[in-house]
Protein backbone atom coordinates (compact mmCIF):
# COMPACT_ATOMS: atom_id res chain seq x y z
CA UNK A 1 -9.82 10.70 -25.00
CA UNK A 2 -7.04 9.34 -22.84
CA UNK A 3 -3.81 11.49 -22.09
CA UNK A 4 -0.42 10.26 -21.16
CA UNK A 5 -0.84 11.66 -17.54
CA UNK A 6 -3.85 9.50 -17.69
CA UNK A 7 -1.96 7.14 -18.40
CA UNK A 8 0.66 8.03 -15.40
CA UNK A 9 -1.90 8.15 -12.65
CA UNK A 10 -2.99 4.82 -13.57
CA UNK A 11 0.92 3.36 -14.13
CA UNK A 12 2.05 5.26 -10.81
CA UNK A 13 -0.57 3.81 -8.77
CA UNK A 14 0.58 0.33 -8.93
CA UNK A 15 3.10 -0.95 -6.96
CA UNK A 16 6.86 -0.57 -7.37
CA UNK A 17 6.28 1.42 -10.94
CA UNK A 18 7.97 4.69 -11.13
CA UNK A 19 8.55 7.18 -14.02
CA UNK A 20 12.00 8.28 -15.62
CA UNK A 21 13.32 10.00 -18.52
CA UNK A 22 15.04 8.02 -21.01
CA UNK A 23 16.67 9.84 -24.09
CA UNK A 24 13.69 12.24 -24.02
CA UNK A 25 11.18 10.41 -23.68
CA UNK A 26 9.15 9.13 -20.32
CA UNK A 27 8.88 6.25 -19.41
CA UNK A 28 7.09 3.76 -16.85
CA UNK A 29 9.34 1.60 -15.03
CA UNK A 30 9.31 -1.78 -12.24
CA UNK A 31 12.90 -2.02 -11.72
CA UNK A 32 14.80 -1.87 -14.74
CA UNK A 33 11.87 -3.04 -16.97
CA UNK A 34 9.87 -0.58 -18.79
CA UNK A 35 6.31 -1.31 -19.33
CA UNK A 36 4.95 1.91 -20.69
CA UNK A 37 6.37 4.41 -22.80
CA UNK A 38 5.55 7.81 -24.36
CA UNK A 39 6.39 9.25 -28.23
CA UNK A 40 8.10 12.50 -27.13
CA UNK A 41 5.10 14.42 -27.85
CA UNK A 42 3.45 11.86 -26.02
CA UNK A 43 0.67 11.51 -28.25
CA UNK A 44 1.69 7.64 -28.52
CA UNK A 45 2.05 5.21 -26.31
CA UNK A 46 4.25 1.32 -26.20
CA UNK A 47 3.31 -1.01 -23.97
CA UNK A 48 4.62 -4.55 -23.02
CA UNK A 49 2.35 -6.86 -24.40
CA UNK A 50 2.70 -10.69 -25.63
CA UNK A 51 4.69 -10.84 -28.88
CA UNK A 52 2.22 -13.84 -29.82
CA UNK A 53 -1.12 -11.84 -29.43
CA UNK A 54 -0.14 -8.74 -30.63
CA UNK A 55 -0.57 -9.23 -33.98
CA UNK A 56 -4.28 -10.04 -33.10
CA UNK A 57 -4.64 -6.99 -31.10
CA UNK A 58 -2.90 -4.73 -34.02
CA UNK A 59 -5.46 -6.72 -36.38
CA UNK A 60 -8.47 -5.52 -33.65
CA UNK A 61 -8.40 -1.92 -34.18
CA UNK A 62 -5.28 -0.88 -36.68
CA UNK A 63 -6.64 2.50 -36.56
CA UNK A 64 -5.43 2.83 -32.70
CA UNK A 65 -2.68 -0.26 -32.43
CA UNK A 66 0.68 -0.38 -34.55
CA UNK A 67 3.62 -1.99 -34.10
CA UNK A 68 6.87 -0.55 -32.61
CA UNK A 69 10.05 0.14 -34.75
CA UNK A 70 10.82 -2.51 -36.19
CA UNK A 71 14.60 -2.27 -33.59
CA UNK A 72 12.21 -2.96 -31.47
CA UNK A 73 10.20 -6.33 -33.11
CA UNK A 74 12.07 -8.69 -30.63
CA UNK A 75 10.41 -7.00 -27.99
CA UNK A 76 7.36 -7.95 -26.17
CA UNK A 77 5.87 -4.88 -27.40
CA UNK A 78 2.92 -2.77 -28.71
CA UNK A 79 2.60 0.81 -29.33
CA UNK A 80 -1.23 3.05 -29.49
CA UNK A 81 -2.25 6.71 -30.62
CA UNK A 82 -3.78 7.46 -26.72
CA UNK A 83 -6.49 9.66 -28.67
CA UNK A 84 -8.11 6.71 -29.68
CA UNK A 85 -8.02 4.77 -26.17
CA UNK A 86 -10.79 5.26 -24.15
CA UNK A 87 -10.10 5.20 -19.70
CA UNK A 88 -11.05 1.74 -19.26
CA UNK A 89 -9.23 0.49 -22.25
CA UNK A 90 -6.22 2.12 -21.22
CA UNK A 91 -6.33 0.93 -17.99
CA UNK A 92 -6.08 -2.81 -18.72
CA UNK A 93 -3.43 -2.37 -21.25
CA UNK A 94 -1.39 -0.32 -18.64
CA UNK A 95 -2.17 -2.93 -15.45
CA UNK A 96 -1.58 -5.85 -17.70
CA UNK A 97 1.76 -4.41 -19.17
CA UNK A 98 2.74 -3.76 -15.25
CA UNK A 99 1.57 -7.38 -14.87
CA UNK A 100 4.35 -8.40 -17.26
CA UNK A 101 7.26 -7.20 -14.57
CA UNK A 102 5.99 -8.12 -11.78
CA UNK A 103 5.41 -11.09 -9.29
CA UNK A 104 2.84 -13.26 -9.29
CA UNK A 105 1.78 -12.32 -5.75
CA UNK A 106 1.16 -9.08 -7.16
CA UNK A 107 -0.91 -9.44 -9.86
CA UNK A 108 -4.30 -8.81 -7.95
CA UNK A 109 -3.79 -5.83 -5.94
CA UNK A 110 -5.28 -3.67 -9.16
CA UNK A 111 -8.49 -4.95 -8.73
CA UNK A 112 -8.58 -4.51 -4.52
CA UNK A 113 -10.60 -1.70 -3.25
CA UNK A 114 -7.94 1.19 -3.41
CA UNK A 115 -7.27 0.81 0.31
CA UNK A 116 -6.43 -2.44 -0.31
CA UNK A 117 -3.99 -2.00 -2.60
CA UNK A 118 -2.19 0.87 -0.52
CA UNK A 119 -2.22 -1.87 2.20
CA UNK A 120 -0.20 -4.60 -0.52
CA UNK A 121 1.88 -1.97 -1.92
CA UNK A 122 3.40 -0.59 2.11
CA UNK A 123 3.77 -4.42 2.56
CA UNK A 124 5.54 -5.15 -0.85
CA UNK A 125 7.51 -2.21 0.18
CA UNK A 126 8.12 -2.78 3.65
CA UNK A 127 6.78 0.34 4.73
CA UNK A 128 5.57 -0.15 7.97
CA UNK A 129 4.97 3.25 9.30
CA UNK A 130 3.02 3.93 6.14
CA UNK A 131 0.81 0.58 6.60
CA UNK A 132 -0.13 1.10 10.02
CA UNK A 133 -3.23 4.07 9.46
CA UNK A 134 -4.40 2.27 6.87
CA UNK A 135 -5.33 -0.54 9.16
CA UNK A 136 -8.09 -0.80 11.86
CA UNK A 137 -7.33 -0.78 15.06
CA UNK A 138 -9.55 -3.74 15.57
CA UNK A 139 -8.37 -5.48 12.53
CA UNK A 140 -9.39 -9.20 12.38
CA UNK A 141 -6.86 -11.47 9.89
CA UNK A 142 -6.72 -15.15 9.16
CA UNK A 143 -3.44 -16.41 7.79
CA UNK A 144 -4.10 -20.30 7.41
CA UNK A 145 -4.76 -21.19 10.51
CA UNK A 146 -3.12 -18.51 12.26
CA UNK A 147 -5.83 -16.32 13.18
CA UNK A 148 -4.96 -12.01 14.62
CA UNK A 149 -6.75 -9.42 16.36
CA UNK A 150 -5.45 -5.88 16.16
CA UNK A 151 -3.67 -3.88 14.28
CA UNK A 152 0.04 -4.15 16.22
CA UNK A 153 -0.25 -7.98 16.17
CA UNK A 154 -1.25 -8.63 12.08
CA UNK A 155 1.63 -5.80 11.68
CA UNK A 156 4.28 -8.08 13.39
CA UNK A 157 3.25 -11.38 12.14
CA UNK A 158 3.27 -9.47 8.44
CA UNK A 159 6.97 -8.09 9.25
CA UNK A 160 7.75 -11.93 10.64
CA UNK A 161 6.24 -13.64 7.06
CA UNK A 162 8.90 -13.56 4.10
CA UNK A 163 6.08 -12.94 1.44
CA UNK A 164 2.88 -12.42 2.68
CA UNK A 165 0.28 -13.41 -0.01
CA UNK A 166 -2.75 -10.65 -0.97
CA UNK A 167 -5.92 -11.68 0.80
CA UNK A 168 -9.10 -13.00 -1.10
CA UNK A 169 -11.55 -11.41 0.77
CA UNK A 170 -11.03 -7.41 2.41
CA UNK A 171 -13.33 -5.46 4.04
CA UNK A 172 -12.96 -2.12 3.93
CA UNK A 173 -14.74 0.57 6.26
CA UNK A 174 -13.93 4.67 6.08
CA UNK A 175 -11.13 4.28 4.30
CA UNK A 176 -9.59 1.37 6.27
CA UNK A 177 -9.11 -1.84 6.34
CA UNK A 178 -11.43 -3.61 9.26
CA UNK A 179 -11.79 -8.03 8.17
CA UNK A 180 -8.98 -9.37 6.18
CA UNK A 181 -9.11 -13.38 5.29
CA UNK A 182 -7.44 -15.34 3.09
């Protein structure tokens, strides 16, 4: 049985989502979009979703998917009784939802290792005092043909590259990222 702060630590962990109260009721933000939200006694759960695939996904399993009010039919929008979800169900729903309001370049960073991800989300957020222990000291990173040793010199060319892209292949040692390619 999922819960909605299930639900949060999965929404939270992605980057640029954050959580705010909207006439009573929480809600999962990126920016000013909100991709998850909770009934008030948060037993339920909406969730952005394709308009034309959710009547399939309603269709699925009507015992656990409904649709939203119907104020709310022009929106890309589906709503579940989080009793019924199970973790890994809930997850996708939730990353895919996030998926919806974000860029492209971020769409991957769910399914890095979790240091990884911490690494994409400092970057995303320009964080660079928070990205630096999360990288070896040793680091070796390929941009193209650009090709870094260290830590200090794959931290300024990231600060130097308007959007750096996720990598394709991360190796990850104690908690830190050591080979990074792409």
């Amino acid at each position: 049985m999922v819960t909605a702060d299930d639900v949060r630590a999965v929404g939270l962990a992605l980057p640029r989502a954050y959580e705010r109260m909207v006439n009573h009721r929480w809600k999962l933000k990126v920016g000013q979009i909100v991709f998850v939200a909770f009934s008030r006694d948060e037993a339920e759960m909406g969730f952005g979703f394709p308009k034309a695939e959710r009547d399939g996904l309603i269709e699925s399993d009507p015992e656990t998917f409904f649709l939203p009010p119907t104020s709310d039919l022009r929106y890309q929008w589906v709503c579940a009784h989080l009793h019924r979800l199970d973790q890994e169900e809930m997850r996708e729903l939730v990353v895919d939802a996030w998926r919806m309001c974000t860029p492209k370049m971020l769409h991957e960073l769910p399914e890095l290792p979790v240091p990884a991800a911490a690494v994409w989300a400092a970057i995303d957020a320009q964080e660079w005092g928070e990205l630096r222990p999360l990288l070896h000291p040793y680091l070796h990173w390929r941009d193209g043909e650009l090709a870094l040793r260290g830590r200090t010199n794959v931290l300024r060319h990231l600060q130097q590259v308007p959007t750096p892209k996720p990598a394709t292949e991360v190796e990850v040692r104690d908690g830190q990222i050591y080979r990074w390619a792409r």
